[in-house]
C-alpha atoms as a PDB file:
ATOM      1  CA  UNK A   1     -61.975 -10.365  38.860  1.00  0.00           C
ATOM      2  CA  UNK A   2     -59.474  -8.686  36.597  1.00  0.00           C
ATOM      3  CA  UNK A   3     -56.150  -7.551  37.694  1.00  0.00           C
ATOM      4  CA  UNK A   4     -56.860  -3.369  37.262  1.00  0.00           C
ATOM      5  CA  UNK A   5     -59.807  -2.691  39.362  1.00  0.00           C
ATOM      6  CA  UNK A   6     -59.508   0.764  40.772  1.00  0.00           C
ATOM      7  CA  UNK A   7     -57.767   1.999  38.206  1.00  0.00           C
ATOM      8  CA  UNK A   8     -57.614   3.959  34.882  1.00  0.00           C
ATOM      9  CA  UNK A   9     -55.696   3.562  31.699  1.00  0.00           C
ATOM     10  CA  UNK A  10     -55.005   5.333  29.333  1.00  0.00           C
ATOM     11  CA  UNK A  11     -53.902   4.154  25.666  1.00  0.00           C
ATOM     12  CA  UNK A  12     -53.034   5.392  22.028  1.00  0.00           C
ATOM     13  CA  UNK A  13     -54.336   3.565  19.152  1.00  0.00           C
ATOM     14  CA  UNK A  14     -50.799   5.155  17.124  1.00  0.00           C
ATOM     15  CA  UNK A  15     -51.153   4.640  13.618  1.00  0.00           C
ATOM     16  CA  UNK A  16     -54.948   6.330  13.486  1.00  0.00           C
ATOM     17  CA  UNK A  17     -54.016   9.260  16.210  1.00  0.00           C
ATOM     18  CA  UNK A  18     -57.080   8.163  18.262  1.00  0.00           C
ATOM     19  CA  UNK A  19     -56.839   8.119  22.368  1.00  0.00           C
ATOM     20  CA  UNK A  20     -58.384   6.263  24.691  1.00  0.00           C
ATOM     21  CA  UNK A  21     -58.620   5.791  28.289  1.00  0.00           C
ATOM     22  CA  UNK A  22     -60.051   2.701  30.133  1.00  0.00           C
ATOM     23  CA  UNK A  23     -61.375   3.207  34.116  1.00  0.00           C
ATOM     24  CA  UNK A  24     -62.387  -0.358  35.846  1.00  0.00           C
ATOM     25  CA  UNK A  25     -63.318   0.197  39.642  1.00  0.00           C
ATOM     26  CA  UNK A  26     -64.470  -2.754  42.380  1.00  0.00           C
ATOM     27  CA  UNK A  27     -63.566  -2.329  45.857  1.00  0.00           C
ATOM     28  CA  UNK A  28     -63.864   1.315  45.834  1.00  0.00           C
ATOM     29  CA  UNK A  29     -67.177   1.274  44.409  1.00  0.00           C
ATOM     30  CA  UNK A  30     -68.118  -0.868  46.766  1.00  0.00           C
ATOM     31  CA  UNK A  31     -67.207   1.262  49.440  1.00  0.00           C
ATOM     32  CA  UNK A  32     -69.088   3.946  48.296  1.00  0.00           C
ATOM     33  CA  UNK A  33     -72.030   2.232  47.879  1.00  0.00           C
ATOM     34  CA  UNK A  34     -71.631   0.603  51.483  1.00  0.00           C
ATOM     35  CA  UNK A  35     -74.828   1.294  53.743  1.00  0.00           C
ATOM     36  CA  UNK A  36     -76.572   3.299  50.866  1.00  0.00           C
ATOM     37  CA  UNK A  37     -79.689   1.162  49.832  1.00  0.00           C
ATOM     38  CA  UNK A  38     -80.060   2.148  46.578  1.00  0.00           C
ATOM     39  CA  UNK A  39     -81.996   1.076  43.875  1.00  0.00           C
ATOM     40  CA  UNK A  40     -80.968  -0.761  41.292  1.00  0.00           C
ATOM     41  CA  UNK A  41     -81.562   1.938  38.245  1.00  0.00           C
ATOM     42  CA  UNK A  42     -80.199   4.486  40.460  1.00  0.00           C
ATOM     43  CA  UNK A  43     -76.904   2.406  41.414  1.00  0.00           C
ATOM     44  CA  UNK A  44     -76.554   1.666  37.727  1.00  0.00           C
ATOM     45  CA  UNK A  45     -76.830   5.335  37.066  1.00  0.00           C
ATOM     46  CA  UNK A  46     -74.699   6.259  39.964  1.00  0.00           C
ATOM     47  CA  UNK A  47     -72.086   4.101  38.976  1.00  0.00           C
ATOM     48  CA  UNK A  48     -72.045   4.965  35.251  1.00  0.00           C
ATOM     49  CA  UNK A  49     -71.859   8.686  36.532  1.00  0.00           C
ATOM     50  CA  UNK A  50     -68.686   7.556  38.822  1.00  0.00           C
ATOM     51  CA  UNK A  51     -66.563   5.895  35.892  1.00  0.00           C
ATOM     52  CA  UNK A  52     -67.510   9.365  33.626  1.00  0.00           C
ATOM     53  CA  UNK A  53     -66.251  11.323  35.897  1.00  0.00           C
ATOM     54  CA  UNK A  54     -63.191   9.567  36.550  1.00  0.00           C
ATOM     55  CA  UNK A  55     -62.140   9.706  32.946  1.00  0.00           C
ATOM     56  CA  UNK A  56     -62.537  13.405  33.010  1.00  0.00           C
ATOM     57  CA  UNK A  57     -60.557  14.157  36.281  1.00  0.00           C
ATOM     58  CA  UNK A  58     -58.068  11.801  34.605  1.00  0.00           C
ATOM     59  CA  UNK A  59     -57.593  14.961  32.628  1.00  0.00           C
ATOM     60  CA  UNK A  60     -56.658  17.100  35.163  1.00  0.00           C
ATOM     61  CA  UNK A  61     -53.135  18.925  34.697  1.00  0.00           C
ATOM     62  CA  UNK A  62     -52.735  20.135  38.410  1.00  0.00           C
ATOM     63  CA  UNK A  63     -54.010  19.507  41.355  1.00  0.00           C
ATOM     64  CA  UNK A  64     -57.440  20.066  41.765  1.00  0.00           C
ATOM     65  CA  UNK A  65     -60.770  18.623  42.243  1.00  0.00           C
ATOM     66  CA  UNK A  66     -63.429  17.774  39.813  1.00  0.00           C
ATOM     67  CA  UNK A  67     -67.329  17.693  40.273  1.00  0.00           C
ATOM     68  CA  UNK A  68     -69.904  16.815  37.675  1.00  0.00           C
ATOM     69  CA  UNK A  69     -73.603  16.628  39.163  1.00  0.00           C
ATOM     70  CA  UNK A  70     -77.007  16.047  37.279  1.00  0.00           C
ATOM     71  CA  UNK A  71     -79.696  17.646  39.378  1.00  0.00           C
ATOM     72  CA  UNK A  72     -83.215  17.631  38.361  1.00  0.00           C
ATOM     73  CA  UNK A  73     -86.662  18.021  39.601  1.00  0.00           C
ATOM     74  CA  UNK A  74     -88.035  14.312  39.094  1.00  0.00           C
ATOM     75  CA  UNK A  75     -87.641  11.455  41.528  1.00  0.00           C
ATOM     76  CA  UNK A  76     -84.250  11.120  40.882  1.00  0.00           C
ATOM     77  CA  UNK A  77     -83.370  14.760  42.252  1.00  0.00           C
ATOM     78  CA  UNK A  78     -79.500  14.435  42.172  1.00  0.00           C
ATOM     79  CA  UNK A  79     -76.132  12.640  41.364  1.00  0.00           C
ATOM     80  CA  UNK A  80     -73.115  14.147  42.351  1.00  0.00           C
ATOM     81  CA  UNK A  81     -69.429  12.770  42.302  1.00  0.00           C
ATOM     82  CA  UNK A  82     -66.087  14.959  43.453  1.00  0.00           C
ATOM     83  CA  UNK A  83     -62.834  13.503  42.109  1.00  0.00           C
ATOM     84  CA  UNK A  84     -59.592  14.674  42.694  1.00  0.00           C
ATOM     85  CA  UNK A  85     -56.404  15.093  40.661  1.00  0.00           C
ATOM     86  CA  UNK A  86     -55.013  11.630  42.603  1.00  0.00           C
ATOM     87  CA  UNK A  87     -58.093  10.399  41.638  1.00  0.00           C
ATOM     88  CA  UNK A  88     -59.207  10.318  44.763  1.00  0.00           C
ATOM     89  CA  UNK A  89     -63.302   9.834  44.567  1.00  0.00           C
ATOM     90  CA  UNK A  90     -66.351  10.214  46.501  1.00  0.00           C
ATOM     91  CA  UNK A  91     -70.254  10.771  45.132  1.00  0.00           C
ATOM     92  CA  UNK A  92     -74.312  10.057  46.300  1.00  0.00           C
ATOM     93  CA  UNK A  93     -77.329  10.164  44.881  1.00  0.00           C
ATOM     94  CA  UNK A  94     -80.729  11.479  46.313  1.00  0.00           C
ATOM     95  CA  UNK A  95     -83.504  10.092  45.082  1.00  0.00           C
ATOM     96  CA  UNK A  96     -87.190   9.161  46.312  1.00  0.00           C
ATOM     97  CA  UNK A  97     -90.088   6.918  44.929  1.00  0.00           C
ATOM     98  CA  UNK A  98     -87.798   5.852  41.949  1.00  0.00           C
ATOM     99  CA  UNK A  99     -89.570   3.907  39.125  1.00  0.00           C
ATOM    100  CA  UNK A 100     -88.153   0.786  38.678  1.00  0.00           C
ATOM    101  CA  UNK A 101     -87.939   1.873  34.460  1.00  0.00           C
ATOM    102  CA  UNK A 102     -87.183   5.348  32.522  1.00  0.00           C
ATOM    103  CA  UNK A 103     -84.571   6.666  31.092  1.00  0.00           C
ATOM    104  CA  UNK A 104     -82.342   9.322  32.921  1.00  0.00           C
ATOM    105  CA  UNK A 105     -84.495  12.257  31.088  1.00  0.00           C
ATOM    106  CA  UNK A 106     -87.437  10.481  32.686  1.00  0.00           C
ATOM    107  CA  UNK A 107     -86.105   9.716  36.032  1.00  0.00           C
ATOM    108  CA  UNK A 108     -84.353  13.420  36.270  1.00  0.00           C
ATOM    109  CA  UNK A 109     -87.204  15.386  34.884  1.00  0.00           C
ATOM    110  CA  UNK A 110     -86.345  19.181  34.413  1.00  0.00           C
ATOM    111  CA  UNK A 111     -82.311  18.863  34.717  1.00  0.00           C
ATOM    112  CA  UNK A 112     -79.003  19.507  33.625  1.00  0.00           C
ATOM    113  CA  UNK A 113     -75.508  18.657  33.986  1.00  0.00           C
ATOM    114  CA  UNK A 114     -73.255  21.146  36.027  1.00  0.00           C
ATOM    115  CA  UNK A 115     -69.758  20.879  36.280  1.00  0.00           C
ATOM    116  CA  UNK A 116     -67.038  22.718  38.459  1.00  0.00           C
ATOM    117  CA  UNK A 117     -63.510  22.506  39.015  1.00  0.00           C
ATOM    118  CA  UNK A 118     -61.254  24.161  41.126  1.00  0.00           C
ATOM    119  CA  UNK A 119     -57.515  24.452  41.080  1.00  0.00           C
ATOM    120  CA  UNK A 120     -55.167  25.732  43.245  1.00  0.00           C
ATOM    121  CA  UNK A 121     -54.076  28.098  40.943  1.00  0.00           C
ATOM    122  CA  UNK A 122     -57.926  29.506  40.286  1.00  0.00           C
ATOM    123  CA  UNK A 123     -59.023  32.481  42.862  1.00  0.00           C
ATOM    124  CA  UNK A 124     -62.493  30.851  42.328  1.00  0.00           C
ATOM    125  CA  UNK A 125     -63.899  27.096  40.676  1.00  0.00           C
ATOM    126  CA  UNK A 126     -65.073  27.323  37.279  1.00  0.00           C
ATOM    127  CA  UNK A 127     -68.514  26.640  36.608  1.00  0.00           C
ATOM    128  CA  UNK A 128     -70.488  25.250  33.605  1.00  0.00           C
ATOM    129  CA  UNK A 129     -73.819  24.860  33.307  1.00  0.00           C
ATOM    130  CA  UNK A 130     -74.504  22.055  30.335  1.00  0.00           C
ATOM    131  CA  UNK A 131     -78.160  21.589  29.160  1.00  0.00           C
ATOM    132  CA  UNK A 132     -78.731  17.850  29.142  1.00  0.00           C
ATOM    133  CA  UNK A 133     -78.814  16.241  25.193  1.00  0.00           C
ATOM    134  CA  UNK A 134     -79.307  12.569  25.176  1.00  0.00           C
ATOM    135  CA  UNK A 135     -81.138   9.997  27.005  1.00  0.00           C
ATOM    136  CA  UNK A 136     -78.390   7.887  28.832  1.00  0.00           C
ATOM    137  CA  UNK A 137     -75.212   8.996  30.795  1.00  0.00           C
ATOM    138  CA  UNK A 138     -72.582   8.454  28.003  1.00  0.00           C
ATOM    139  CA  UNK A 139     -74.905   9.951  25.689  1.00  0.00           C
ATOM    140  CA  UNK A 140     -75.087  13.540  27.690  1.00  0.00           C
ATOM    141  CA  UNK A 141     -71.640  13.462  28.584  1.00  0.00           C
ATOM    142  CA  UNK A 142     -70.637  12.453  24.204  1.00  0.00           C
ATOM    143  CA  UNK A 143     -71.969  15.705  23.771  1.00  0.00           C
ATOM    144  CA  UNK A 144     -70.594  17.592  26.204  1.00  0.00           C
ATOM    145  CA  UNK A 145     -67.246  16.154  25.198  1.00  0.00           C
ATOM    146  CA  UNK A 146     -67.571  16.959  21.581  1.00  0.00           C
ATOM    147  CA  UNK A 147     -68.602  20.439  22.484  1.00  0.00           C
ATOM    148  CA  UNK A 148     -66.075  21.241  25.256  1.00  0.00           C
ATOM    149  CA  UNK A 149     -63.195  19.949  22.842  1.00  0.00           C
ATOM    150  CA  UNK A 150     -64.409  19.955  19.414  1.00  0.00           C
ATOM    151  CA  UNK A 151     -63.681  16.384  18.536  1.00  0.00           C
ATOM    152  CA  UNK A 152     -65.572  13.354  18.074  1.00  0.00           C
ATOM    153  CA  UNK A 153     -65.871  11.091  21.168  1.00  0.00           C
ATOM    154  CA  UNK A 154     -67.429   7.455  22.136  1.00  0.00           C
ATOM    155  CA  UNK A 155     -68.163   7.021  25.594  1.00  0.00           C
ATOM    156  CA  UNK A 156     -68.992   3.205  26.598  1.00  0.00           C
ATOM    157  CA  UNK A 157     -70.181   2.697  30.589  1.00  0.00           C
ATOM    158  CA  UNK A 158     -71.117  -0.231  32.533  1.00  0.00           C
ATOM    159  CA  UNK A 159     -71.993  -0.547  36.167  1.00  0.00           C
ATOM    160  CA  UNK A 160     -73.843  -3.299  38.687  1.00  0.00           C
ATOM    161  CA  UNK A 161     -73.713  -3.458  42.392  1.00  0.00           C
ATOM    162  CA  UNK A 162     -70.279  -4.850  42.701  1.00  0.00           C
ATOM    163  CA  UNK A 163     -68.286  -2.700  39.537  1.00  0.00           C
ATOM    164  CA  UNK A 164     -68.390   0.004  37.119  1.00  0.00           C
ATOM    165  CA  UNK A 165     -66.285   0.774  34.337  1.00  0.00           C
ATOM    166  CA  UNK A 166     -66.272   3.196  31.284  1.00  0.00           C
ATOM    167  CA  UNK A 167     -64.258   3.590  27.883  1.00  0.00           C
ATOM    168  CA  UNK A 168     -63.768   6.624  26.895  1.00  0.00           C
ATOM    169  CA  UNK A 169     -62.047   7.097  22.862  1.00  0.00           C
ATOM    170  CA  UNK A 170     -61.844  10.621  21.392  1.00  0.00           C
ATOM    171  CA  UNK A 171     -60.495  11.268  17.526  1.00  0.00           C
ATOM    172  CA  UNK A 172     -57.678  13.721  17.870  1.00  0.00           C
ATOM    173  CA  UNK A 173     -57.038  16.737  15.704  1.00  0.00           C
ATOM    174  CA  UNK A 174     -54.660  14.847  12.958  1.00  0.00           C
ATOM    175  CA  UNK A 175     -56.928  11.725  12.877  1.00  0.00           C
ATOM    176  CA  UNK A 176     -57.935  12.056   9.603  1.00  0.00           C
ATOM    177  CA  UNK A 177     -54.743  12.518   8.001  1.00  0.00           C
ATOM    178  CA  UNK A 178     -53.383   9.260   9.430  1.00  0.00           C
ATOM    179  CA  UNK A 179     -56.742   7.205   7.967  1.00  0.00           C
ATOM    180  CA  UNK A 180     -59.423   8.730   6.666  1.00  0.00           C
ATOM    181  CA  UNK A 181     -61.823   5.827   7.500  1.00  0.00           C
ATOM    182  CA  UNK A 182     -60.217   5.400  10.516  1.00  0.00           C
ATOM    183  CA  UNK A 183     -62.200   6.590  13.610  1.00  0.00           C
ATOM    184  CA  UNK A 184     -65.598   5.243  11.807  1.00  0.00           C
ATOM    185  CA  UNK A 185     -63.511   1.711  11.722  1.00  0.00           C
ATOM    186  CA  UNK A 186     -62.649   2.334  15.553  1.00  0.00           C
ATOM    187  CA  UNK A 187     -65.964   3.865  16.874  1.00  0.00           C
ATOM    188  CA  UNK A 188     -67.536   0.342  15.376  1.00  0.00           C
ATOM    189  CA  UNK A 189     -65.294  -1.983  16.857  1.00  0.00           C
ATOM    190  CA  UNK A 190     -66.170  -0.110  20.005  1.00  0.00           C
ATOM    191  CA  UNK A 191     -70.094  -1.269  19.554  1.00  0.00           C
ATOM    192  CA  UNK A 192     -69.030  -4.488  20.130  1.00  0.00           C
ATOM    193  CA  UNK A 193     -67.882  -4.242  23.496  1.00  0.00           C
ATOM    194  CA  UNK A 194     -70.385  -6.084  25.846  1.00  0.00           C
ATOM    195  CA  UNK A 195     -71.094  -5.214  29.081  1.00  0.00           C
ATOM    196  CA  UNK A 196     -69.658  -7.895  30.500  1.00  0.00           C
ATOM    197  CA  UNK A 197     -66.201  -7.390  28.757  1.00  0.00           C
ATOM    198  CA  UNK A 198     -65.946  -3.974  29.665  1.00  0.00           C
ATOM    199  CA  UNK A 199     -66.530  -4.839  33.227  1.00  0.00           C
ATOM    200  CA  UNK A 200     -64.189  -7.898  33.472  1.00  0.00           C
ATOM    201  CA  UNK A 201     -61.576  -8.029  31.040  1.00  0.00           C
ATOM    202  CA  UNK A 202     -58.116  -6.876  32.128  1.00  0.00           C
ATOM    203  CA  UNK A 203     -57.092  -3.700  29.867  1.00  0.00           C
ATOM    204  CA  UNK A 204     -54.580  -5.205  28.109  1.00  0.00           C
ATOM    205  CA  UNK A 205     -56.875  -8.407  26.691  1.00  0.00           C
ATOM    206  CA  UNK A 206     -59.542  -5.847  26.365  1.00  0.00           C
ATOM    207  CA  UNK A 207     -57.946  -3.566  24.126  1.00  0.00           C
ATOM    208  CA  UNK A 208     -56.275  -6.773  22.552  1.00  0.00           C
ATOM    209  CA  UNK A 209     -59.356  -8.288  21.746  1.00  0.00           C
ATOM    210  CA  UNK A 210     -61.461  -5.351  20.253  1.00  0.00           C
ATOM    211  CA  UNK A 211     -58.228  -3.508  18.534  1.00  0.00           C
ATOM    212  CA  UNK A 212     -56.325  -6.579  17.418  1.00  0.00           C
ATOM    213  CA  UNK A 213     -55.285  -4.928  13.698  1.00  0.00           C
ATOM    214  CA  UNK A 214     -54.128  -1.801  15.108  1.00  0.00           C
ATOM    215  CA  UNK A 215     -51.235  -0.825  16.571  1.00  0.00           C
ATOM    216  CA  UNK A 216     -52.133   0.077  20.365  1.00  0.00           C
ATOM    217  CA  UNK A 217     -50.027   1.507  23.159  1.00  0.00           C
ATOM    218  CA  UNK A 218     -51.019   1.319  26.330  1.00  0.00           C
ATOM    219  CA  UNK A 219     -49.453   3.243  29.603  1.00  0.00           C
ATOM    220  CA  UNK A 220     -48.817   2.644  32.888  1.00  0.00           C
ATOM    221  CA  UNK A 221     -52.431   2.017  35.052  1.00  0.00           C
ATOM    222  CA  UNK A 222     -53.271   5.068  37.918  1.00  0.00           C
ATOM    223  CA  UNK A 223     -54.563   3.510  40.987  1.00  0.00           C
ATOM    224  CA  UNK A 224     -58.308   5.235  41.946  1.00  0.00           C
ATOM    225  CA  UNK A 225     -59.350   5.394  46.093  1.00  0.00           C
ATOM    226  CA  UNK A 226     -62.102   6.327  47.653  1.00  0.00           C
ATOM    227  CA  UNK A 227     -61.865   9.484  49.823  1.00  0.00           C
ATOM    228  CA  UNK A 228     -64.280  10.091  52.972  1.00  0.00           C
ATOM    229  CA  UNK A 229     -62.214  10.438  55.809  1.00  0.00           C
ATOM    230  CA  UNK A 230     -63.864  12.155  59.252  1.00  0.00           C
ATOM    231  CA  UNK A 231     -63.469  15.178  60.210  1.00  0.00           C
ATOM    232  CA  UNK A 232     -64.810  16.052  63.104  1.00  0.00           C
ATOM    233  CA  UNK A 233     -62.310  19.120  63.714  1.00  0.00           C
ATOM    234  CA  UNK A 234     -63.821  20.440  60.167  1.00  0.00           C
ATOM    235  CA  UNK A 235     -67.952  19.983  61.770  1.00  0.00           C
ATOM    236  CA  UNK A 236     -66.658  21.557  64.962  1.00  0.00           C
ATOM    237  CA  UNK A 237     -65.343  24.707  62.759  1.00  0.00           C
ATOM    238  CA  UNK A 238     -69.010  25.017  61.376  1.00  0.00           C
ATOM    239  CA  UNK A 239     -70.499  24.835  64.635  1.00  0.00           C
ATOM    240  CA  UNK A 240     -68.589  27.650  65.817  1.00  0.00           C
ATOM    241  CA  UNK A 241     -68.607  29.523  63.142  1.00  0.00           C
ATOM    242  CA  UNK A 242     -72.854  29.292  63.352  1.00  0.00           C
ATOM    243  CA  UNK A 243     -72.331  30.784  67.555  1.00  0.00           C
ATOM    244  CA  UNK A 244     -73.154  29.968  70.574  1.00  0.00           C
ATOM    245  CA  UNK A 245     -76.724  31.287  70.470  1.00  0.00           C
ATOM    246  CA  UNK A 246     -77.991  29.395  67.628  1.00  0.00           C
ATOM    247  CA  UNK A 247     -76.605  26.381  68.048  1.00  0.00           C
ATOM    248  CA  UNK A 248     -77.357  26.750  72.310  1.00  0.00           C
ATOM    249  CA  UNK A 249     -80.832  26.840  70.493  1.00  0.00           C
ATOM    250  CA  UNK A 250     -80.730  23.835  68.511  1.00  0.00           C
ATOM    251  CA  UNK A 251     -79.501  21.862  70.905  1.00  0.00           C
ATOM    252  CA  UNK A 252     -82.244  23.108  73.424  1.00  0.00           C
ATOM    253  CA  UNK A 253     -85.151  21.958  70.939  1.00  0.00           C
ATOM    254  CA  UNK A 254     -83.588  18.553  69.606  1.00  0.00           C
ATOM    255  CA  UNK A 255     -81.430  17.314  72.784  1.00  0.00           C
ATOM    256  CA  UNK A 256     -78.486  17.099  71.000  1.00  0.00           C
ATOM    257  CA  UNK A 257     -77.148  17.860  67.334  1.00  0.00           C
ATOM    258  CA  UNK A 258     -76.987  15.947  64.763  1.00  0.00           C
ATOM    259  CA  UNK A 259     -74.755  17.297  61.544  1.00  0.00           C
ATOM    260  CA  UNK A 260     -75.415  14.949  58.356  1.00  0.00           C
ATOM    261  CA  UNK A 261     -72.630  14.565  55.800  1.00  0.00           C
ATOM    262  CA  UNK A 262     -74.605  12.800  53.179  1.00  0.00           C
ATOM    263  CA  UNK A 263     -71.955  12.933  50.320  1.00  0.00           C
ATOM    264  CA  UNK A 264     -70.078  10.637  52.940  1.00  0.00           C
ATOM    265  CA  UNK A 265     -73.076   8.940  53.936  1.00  0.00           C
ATOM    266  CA  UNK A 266     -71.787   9.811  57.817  1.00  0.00           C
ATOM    267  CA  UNK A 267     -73.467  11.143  60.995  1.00  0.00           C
ATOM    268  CA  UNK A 268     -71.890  13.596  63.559  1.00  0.00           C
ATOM    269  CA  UNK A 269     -74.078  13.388  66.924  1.00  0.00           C
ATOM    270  CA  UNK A 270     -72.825  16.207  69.579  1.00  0.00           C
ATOM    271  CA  UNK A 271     -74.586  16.237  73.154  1.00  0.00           C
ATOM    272  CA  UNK A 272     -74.674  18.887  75.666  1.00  0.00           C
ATOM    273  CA  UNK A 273     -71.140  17.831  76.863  1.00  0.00           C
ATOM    274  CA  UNK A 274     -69.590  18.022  73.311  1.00  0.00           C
ATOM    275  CA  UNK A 275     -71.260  21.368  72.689  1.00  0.00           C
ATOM    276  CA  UNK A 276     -70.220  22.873  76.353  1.00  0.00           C
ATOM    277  CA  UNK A 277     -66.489  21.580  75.527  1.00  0.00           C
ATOM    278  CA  UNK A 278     -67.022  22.982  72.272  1.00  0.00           C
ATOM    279  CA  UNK A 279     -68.038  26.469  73.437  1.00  0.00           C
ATOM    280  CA  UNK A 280     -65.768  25.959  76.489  1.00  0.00           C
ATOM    281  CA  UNK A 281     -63.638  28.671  75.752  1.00  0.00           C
ATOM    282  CA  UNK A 282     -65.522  31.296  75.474  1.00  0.00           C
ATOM    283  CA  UNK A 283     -66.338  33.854  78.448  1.00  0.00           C
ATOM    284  CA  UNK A 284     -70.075  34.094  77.975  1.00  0.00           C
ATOM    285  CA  UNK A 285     -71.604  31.322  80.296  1.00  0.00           C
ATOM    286  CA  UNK A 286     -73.189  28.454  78.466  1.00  0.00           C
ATOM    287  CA  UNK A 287     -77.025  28.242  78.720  1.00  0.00           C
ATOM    288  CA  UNK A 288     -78.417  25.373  80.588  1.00  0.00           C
ATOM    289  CA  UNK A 289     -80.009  22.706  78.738  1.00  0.00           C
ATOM    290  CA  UNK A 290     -82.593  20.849  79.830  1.00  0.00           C
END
């Protein structure tokens, strides 16, 4: 194990004006796998999907939340991860009958990439709706990198049940004034990062090993946790916000209710008790369940 999991990094390679930023996460990817079941494809994809958007929300200014999703109409129907700007992370995927090969084209189908972010200082999130170009997850977010910020960008991602991790270097505006050749030099170097080194190499021998002839400067790691606390006082707001009536009538029919929080990958059961207390302030008698 290295000594920055569930973290990310950023760095300068100074002398060519090219950034960086490194995101290496164990434990908490762990934990968000826990009790999932997923395929192996889809936890590969999942967790490539998890270190991408990490690096983005990395970006974030203010505080805020991130969310990128790829949804699509093929057996792999969604993958969705919210990050915060404490990098604070939670995500799923929804899939059914998954091949055990295909690209992410092929496993998605008709799909795109959607991404939304809300700030506190935004009356409402901002939305973008990306077609998808590419046929891997660093590939479709490359391009939506180069065409959000109009530079090139090299995106590098590795996951397996028990990591993930992603590189993320992007040529900055006065990059070519510094060294022409530069960024081709650097986006090679990059190529021969193996999976296994991007997974398990501490930053600093990482960067080390790959960037030895340049002059690199690396800054102080931000730690990454997994967010998906309970909140049953937020699932009892919904409930009463549905009414008495309707939810009187689901409770009738099924015996009790059950509200799924699948981004959590958490149940919340309520039985006639819970609903009565629920409802117990209200003048209108409750209806009797049987």
């Amino acid at each position: 194990m290295s000594d920055d999991r569930d973290s990310v990094s950023r760095f300068l390679l100074e002398n060519l004006d090219i950034s960086g930023t490194l995101v290496r996460i164990g434990p908490v990817w762990r934990q968000m796998l826990a009790g999932r079941d997923y395929p192996a494809n889809i936890v590969q994809l999942l967790g490539e999907m998890t270190a991408t958007t990490l690096l983005l929300g990395d970006k974030l200014k203010q505080p805020g939340r991130l969310t990128t999703q790829l949804r699509g109409s093929g057996p792999l129907s969604l993958l969705v991860i919210d990050c915060s700007q404490r990098l604070q992370l939670r995500g799923m995927a929804r899939c059914q009958d998954v091949p055990a090969e295909g690209t992410i084209r092929e496993l998605l189908g008709q799909g795109q990439l959607l991404l939304s972010l809300e700030l506190a200082a935004m009356r409402e999130p901002y939305q973008s709706i990306v077609p998808l170009e590419g046929e891997t997850i660093a590939e479709i977010f490359e391009h939506y990198t180069r065409r959000s910020e109009q530079q090139a960008a090299r995106l590098l991602l590795a996951a397996s049940p028990t990591a993930a991790a992603g590189l993320l270097l992007q040529k900055l505006p006065d990059a070519d004034l510094h060294d022409a050749d530069g960024w081709t030099r650097v986006d090679a170097l990059a190529t021969t990062i193996s999976t296994t080194e991007l997974l398990d190499l501490p930053a600093e021998e990482l960067l080390q090993r790959v960037f030895h002839e340049e002059t690199v400067r690396l800054f102080p790691a931000r730690a990454v946790e997994y967010n998906c606390p309970e909140d049953w006082e937020k699932v009892r707001a919904m409930l009463r916000a549905l009414g008495r009536d309707e939810v009187y009538a689901a409770l009738h029919e099924r015996g009790e209710i059950l509200i799924r929080d699948d981004i959590c990958n958490r149940e919340y059961r309520f039985d006639a008790m819970a609903i009565a207390e629920l409802f117990a302030d209200s003048v209108t008698p409750s209806p009797t369940v049987h």
